[in-house]
Protein backbone atom coordinates (compact mmCIF):
# COMPACT_ATOMS: atom_id res chain seq x y z
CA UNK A 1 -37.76 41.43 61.88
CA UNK A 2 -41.26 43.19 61.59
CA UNK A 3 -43.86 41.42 60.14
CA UNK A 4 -43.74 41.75 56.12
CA UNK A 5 -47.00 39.33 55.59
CA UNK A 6 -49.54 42.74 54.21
CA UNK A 7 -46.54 44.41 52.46
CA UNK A 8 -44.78 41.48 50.27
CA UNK A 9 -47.55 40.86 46.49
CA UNK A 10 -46.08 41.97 44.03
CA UNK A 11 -42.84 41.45 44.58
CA UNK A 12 -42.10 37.40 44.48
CA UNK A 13 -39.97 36.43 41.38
CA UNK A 14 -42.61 34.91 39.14
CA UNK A 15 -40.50 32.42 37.50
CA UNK A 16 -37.88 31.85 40.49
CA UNK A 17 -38.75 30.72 44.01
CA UNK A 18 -38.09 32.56 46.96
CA UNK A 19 -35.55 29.35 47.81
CA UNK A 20 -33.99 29.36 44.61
CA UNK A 21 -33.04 32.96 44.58
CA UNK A 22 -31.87 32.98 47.69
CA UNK A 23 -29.74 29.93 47.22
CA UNK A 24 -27.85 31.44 44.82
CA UNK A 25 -27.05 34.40 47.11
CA UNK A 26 -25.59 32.41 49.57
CA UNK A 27 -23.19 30.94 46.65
CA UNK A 28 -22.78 34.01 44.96
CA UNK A 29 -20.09 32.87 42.57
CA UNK A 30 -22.29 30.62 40.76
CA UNK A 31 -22.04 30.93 36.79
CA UNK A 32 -25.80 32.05 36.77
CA UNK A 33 -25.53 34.80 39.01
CA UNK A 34 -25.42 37.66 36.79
CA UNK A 35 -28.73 35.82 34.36
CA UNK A 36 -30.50 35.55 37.42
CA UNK A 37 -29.68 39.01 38.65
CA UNK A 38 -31.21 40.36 35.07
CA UNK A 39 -34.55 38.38 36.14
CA UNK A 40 -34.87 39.88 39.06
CA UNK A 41 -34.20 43.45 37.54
CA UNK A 42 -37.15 42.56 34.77
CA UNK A 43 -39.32 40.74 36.53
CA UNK A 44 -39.14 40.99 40.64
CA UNK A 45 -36.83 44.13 40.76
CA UNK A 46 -37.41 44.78 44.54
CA UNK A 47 -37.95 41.02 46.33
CA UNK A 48 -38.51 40.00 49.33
CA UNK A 49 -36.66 36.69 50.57
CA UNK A 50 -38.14 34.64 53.36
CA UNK A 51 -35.39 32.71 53.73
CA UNK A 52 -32.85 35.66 53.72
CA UNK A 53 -35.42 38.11 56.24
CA UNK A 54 -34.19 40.43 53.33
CA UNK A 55 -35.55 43.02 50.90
CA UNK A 56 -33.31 42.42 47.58
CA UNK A 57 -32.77 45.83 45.62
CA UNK A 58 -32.03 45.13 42.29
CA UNK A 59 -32.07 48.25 39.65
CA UNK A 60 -29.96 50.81 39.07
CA UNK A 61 -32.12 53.50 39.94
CA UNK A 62 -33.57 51.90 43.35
CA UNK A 63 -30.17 50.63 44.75
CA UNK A 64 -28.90 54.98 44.12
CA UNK A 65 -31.34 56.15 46.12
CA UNK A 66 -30.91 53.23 48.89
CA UNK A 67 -27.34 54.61 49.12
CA UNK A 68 -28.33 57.98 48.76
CA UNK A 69 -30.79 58.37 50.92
CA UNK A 70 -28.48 57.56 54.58
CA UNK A 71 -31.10 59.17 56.65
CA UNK A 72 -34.36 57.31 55.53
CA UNK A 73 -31.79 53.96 54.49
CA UNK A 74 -29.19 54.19 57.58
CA UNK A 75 -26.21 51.44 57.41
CA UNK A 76 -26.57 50.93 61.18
CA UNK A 77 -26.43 46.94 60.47
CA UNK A 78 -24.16 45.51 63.00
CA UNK A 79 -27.39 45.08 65.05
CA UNK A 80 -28.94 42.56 62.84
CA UNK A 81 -25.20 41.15 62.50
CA UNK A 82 -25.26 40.07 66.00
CA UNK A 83 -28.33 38.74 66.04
CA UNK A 84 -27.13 35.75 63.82
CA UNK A 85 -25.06 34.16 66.25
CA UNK A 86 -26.01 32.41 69.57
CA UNK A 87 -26.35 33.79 72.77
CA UNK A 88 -23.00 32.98 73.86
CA UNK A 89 -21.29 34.05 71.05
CA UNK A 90 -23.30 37.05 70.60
CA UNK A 91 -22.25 38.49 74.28
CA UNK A 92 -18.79 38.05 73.32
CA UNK A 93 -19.42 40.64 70.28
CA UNK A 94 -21.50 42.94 71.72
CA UNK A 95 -19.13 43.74 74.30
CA UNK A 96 -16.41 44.91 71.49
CA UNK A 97 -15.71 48.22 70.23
CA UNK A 98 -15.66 46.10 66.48
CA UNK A 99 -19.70 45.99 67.19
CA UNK A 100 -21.17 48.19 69.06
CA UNK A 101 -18.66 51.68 69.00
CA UNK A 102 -19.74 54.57 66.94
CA UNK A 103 -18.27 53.67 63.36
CA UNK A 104 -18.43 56.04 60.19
CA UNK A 105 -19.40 53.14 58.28
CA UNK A 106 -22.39 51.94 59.83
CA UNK A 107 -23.49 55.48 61.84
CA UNK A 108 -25.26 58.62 60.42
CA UNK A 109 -24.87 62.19 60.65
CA UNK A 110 -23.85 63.48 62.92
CA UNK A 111 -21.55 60.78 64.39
CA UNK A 112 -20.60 60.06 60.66
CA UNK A 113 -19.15 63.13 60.07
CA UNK A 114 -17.24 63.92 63.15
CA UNK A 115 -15.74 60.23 62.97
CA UNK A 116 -14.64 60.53 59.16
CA UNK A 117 -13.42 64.41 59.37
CA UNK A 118 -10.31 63.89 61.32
CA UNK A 119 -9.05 61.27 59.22
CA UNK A 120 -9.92 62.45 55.61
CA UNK A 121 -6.86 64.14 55.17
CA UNK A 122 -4.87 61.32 55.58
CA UNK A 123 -6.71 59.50 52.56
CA UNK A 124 -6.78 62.94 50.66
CA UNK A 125 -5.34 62.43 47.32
CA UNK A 126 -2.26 64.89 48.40
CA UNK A 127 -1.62 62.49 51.06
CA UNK A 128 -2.06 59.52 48.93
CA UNK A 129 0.36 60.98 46.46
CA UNK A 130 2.91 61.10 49.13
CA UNK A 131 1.98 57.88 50.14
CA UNK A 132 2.64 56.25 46.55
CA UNK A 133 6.33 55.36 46.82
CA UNK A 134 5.95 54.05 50.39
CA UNK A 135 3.42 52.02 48.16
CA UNK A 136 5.35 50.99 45.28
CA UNK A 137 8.27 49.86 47.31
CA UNK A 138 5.55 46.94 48.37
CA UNK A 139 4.48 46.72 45.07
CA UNK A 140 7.92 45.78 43.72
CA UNK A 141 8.86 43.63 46.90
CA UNK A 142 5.81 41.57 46.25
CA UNK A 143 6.30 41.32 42.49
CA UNK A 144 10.00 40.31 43.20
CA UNK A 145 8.88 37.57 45.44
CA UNK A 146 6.78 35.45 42.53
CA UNK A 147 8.04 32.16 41.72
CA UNK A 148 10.45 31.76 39.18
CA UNK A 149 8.89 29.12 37.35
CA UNK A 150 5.23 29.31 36.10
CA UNK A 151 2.00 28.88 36.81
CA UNK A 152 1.23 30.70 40.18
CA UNK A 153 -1.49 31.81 41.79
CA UNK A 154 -1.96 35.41 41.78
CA UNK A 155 -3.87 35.95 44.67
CA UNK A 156 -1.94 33.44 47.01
CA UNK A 157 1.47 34.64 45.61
CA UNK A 158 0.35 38.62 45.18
CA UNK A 159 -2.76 40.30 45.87
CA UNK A 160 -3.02 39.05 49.13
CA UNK A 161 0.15 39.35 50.31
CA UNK A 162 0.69 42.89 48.80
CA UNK A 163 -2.70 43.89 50.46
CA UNK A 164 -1.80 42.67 53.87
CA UNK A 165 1.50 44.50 53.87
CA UNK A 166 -0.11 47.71 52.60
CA UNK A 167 -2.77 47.92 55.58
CA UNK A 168 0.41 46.35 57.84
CA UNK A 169 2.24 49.36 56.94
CA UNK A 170 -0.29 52.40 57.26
CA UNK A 171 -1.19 51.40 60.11
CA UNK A 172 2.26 50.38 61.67
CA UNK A 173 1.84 47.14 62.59
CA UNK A 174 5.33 45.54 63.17
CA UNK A 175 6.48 43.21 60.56
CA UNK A 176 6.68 40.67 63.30
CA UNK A 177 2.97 40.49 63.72
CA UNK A 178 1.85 39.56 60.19
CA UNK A 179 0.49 36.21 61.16
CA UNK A 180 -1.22 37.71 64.65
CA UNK A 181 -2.75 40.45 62.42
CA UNK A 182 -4.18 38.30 59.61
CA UNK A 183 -5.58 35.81 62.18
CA UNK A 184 -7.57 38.59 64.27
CA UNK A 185 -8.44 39.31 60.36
CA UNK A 186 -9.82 36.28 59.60
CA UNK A 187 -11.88 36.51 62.46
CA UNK A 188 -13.76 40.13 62.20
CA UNK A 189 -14.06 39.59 58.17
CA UNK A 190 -15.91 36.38 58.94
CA UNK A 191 -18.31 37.82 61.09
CA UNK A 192 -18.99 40.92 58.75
CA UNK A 193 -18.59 39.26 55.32
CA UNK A 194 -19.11 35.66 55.69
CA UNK A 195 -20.94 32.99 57.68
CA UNK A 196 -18.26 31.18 60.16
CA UNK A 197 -19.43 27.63 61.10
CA UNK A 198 -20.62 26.65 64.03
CA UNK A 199 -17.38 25.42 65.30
CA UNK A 200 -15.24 28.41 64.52
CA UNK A 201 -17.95 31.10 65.78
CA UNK A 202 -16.68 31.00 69.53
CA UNK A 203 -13.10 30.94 68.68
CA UNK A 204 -13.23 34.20 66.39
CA UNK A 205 -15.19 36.06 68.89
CA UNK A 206 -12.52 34.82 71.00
CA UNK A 207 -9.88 36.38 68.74
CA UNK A 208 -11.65 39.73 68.34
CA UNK A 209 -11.61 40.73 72.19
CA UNK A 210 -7.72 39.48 72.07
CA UNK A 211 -7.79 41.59 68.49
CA UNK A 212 -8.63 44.98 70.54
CA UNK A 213 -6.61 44.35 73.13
CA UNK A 214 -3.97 44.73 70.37
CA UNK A 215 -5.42 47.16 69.19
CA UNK A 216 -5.56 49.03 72.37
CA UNK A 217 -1.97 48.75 72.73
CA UNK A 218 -0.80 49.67 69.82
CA UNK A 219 -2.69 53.18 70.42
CA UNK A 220 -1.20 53.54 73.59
CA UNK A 221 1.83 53.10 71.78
CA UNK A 222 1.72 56.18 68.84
CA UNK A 223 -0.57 58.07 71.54
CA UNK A 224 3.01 58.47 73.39
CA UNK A 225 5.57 58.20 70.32
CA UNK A 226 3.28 59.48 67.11
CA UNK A 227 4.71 58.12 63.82
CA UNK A 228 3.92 59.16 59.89
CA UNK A 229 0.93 56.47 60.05
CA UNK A 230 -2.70 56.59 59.98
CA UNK A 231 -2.65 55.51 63.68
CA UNK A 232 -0.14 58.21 64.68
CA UNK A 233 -2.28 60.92 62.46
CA UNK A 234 -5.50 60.00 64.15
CA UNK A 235 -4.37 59.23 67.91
CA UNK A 236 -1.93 62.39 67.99
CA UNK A 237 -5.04 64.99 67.34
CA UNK A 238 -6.93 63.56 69.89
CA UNK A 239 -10.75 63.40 68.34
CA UNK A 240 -11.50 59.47 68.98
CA UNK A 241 -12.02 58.00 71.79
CA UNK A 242 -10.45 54.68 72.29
CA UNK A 243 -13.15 52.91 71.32
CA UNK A 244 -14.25 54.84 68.30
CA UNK A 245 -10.15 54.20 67.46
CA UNK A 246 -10.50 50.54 68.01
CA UNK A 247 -13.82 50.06 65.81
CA UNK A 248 -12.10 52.33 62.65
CA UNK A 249 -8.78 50.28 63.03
CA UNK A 250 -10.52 46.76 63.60
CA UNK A 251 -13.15 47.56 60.56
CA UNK A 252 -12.52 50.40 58.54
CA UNK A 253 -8.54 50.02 58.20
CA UNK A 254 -8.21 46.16 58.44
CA UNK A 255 -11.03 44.65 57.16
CA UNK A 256 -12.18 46.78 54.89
CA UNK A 257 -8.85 47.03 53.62
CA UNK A 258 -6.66 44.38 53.22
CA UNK A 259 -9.98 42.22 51.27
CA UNK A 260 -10.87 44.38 49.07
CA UNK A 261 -8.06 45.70 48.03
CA UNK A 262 -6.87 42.53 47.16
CA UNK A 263 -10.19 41.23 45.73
CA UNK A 264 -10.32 44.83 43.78
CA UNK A 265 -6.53 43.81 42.13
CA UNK A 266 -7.08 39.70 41.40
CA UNK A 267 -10.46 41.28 39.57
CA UNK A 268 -8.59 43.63 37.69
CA UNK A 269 -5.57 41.41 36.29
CA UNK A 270 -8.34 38.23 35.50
CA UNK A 271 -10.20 40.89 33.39
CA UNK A 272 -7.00 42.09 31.86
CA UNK A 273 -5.63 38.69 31.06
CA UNK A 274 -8.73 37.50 29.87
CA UNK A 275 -8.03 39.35 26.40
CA UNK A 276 -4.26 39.77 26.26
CA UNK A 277 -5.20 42.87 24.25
CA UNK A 278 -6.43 44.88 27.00
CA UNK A 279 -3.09 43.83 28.94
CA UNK A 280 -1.14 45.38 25.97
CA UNK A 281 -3.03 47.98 25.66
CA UNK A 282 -2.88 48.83 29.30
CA UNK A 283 0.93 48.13 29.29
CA UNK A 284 1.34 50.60 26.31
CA UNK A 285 -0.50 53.09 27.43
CA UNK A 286 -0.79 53.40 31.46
CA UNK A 287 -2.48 56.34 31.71
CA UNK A 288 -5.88 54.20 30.90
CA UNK A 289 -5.77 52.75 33.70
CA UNK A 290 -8.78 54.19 35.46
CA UNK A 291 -10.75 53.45 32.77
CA UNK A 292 -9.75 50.00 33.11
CA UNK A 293 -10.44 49.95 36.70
CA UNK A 294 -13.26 51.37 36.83
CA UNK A 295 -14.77 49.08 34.29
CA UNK A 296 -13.66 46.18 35.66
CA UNK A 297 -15.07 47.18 39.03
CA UNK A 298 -18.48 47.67 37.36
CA UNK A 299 -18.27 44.42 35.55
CA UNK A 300 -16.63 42.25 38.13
CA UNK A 301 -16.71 44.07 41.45
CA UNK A 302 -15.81 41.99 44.49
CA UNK A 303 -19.19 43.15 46.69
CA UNK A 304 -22.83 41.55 45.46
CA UNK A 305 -24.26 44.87 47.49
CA UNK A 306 -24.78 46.62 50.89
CA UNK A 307 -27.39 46.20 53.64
CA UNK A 308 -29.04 49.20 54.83
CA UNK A 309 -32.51 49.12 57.03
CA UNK A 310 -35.15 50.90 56.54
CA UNK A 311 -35.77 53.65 59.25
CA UNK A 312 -39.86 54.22 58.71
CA UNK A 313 -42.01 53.11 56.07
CA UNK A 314 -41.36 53.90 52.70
CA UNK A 315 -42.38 53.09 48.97
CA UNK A 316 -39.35 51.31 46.67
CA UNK A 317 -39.83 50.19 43.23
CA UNK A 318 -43.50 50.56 43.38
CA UNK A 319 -43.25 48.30 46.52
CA UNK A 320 -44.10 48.78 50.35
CA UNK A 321 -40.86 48.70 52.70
CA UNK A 322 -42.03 48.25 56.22
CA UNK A 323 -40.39 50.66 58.80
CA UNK A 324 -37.51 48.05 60.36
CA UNK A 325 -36.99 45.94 56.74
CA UNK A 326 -33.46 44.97 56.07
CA UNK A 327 -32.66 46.06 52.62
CA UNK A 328 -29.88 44.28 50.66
CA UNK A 329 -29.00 46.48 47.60
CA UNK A 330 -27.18 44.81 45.22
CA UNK A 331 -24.19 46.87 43.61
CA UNK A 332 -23.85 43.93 41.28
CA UNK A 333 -26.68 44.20 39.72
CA UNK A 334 -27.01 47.71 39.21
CA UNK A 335 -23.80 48.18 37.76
CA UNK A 336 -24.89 45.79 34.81
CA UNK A 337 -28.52 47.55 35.15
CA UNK A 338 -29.37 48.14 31.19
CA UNK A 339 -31.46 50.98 31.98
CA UNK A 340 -28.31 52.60 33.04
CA UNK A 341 -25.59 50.90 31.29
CA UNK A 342 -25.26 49.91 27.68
CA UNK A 343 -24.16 46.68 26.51
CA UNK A 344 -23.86 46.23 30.46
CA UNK A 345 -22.07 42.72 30.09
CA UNK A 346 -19.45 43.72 27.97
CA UNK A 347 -15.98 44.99 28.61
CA UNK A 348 -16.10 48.38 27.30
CA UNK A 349 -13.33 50.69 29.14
CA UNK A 350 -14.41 54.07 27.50
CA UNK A 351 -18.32 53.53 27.96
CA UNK A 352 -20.13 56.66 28.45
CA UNK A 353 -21.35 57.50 32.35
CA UNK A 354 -18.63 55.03 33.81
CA UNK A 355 -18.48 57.43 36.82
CA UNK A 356 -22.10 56.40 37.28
CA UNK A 357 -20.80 52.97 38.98
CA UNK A 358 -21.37 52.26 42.36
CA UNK A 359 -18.37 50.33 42.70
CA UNK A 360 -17.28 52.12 45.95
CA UNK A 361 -21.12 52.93 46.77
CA UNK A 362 -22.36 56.88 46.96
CA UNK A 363 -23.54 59.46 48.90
CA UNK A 364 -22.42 59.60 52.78
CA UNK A 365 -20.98 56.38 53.35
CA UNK A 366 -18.96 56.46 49.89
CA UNK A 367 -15.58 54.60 50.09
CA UNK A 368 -13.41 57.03 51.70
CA UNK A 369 -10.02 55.13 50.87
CA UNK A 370 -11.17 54.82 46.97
CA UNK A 371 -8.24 56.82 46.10
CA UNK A 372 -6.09 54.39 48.04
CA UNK A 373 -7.15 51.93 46.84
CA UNK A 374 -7.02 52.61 43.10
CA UNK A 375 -3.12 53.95 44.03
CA UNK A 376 -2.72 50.57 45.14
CA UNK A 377 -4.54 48.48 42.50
CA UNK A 378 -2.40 50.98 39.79
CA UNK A 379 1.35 50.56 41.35
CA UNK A 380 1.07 46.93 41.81
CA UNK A 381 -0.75 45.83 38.18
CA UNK A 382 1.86 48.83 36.88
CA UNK A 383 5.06 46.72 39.32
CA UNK A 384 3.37 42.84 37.83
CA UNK A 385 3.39 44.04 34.40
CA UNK A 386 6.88 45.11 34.48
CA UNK A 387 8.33 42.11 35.73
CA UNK A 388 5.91 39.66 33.87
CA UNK A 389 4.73 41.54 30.61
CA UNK A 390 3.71 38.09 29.22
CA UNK A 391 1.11 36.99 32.59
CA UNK A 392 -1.07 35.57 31.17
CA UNK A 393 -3.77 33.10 32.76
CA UNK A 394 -3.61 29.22 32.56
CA UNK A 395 -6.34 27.96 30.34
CA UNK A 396 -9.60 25.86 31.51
CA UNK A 397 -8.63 26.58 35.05
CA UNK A 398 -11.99 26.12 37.32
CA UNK A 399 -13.51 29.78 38.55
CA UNK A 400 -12.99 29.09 42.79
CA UNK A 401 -14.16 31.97 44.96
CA UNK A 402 -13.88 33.63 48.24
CA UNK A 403 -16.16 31.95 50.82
CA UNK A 404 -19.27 34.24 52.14
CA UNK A 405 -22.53 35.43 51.40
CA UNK A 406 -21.53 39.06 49.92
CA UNK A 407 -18.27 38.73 48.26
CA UNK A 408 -17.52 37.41 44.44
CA UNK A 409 -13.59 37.45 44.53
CA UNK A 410 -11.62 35.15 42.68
CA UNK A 411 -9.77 32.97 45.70
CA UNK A 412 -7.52 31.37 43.04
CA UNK A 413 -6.08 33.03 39.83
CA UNK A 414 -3.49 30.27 38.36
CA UNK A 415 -0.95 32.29 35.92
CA UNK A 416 1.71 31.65 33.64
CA UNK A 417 4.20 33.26 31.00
């Protein structure tokens, strides 16, 4: 990390210590999150943690042009990844296509665009829409499979198991290997999304080299017998490199898919079942749902932010970014920004400028399997409320959360009806 001494008055939190703020990053569920985040817009809105080596971005206005500008803001993180981990453990990773191949969510133009063109038309919302039945046919599986008897956990009982076999089936992963495939899972998310301790940091490198040899095979596979999957669309038209295939698979399929998706659905249903009216009126009248979602997503989205660097020297917030600076920008706080939003705490469905969220980020590297994903989150909250129109949650239940340093997912959601 450059040196930041000459470039860092002005932007400590006057009332908050550097160790305090970034304590609560690191637990990012905590109740005072969202107070402290308002703080930090007011009073320290771009901040530099010592403990964290990062720049936090905290209003609306400074986190869009983070995300807008790639060029001068590039998402080529992995680097700064690796350089977490110990030697031995960073040698593992740095040999794997997961870290170190040309990736359309961490590269720029040019690579960015060649990488994402071939396979945009398999996320296109045609393809999506002829996607949906394969979808809801999970969606009703899973809802059939919830206990009989209340209270469950929706996350351990649905979201996660519906999200798992969606990404299992796009990419054509044999039923068989649903255990393998969330295991390798585990592994790259924890690197990417979490902090694994000491203990388990060998062993999940370990499982990401045996994770692309996997990988590896299973493009051999639909390279020689192509099937209606996103593998078999990408490998037949011959664009990637095996590599390139391996790192999109490993992050931009798997990963990125079957957490969020699930984190973007147990979000959802909480906020839904928190005031049994917006359940009804969801249930009454589906075609809200975006409105729903999208709110929701601004509210309670399951990513704090996104790091970027910071490619020369540059001015943000009235501040001085030093050419090298790690930038976190935090999507959390700019979606409840109140120069942007109004009211930005409350549940509001049909606020004006919801399409201003940056829920699935913006500009280049903007989520390219949103549709998907809101397909997904729609059919399976659509399949639930059909077969349980009275979910509802279980009262006092304690708010527990997904382990990891950038993600605010509920990892338990105890229902009943």
């Amino acid at each position: 990390m450059p040196d930041q001494t000459d470039h860092r008055a002005g932007t400590r939190c006057p009332a908050l210590s550097s160790a305090a703020v970034s304590a609560a990053f690191l637990s990012p569920a905590s109740a005072g999150l969202h107070p402290l985040l308002k703080q930090l817009r007011d009073d320290a809105p771009v901040f530099f943690s010592e403990e964290l080596g990062v720049w936090i971005v905290t209003r609306y206005d400074d986190v869009l042009r983070v995300l807008k500008d790639a060029e001068l803001f590039p998402a080529s993180t992995r680097s700064v990844i690796l350089g977490a981990y110990p030697p031995e453990v960073r040698d593992i990773l740095a040999a794997t296509a997961t870290f170190t191949a040309p990736n359309m969510g961490f590269d720029g133009r040019p690579t960015h665009d060649r990488l994402r063109r071939p396979v945009a038309p398999y996320l296109s919302d045609r393809n999506v829409a002829r996607l949906e039945p394969r979808i809801r046919a999970i969606a009703d599986r899973c809802a059939a499979r919830l206990p009989d008897t209340p209270p469950a956990d929706l996350v351990a009982a649905y979201a996660r198991p519906l999200a798992t076999a969606l990404v299992m089936t796009l990419a054509g992963f044999p039923d068989d290997d649903h255990d393998r495939v969330l295991r390798y899972h585990r592994a790259v998310s924890g690197f990417f999304f979490g902090s694994p301790p000491p203990d388990r940091q060998l062993p999940y490198a370990r499982d990401v080299q045996e994770w692309e040899e996997y990988l590896s095979a299973h493009i051999r596979r639909r390279r020689r017998h192509p099937e209606d999957d996103i593998v078999g669309f990408v490998a037949a038209q011959d664009t990637y490199t095996e590599r390139e295939l391996i790192s999109f698979l490993s992050f931009d399929i798997v990963t990125a898919g079957i957490g969020p998706t699930g984190y973007a659905l147990t979000v959802l249903c909480r906020e839904l079942l928190e005031d049994h009216r917006r359940r009804d009126a969801l249930a009454a009248e589906p075609a809200l749902f975006d409105t729903y979602f999208g709110e929701s997503l601004r509210r309670s989205g399951p990513a704090l932010g996104v790091f970027r660097t910071a490619a020369e020297a540059t001015e943000l917030g009235g501040v001085r970014i030093p050419a090298g600076a790690a930038l976190w920008a935090l999507i959390a706080s700019a979606d409840r920004d109140e120069r942007r939003f109004e009211r930005p705490d409350d549940h509001v469905p049909a606020r004006p400028r919801l399409g201003a969220s940056l829920h699935f980020s913006h500009g280049l590297h903007y989520c390219l399997g949103a549709n998907l994903a809101r397909t997904a989150v729609r059919t399976a909250v659509t399949a639930l409320l059909r077969r349980r129109p009275d979910l509802r949650l279980v009262p006092d239940q304690p708010r527990v959360y997904e382990p990891g340093i950038n993600v605010i997912a509920p990892a338990r959601l105890l229902v009943e009806w």
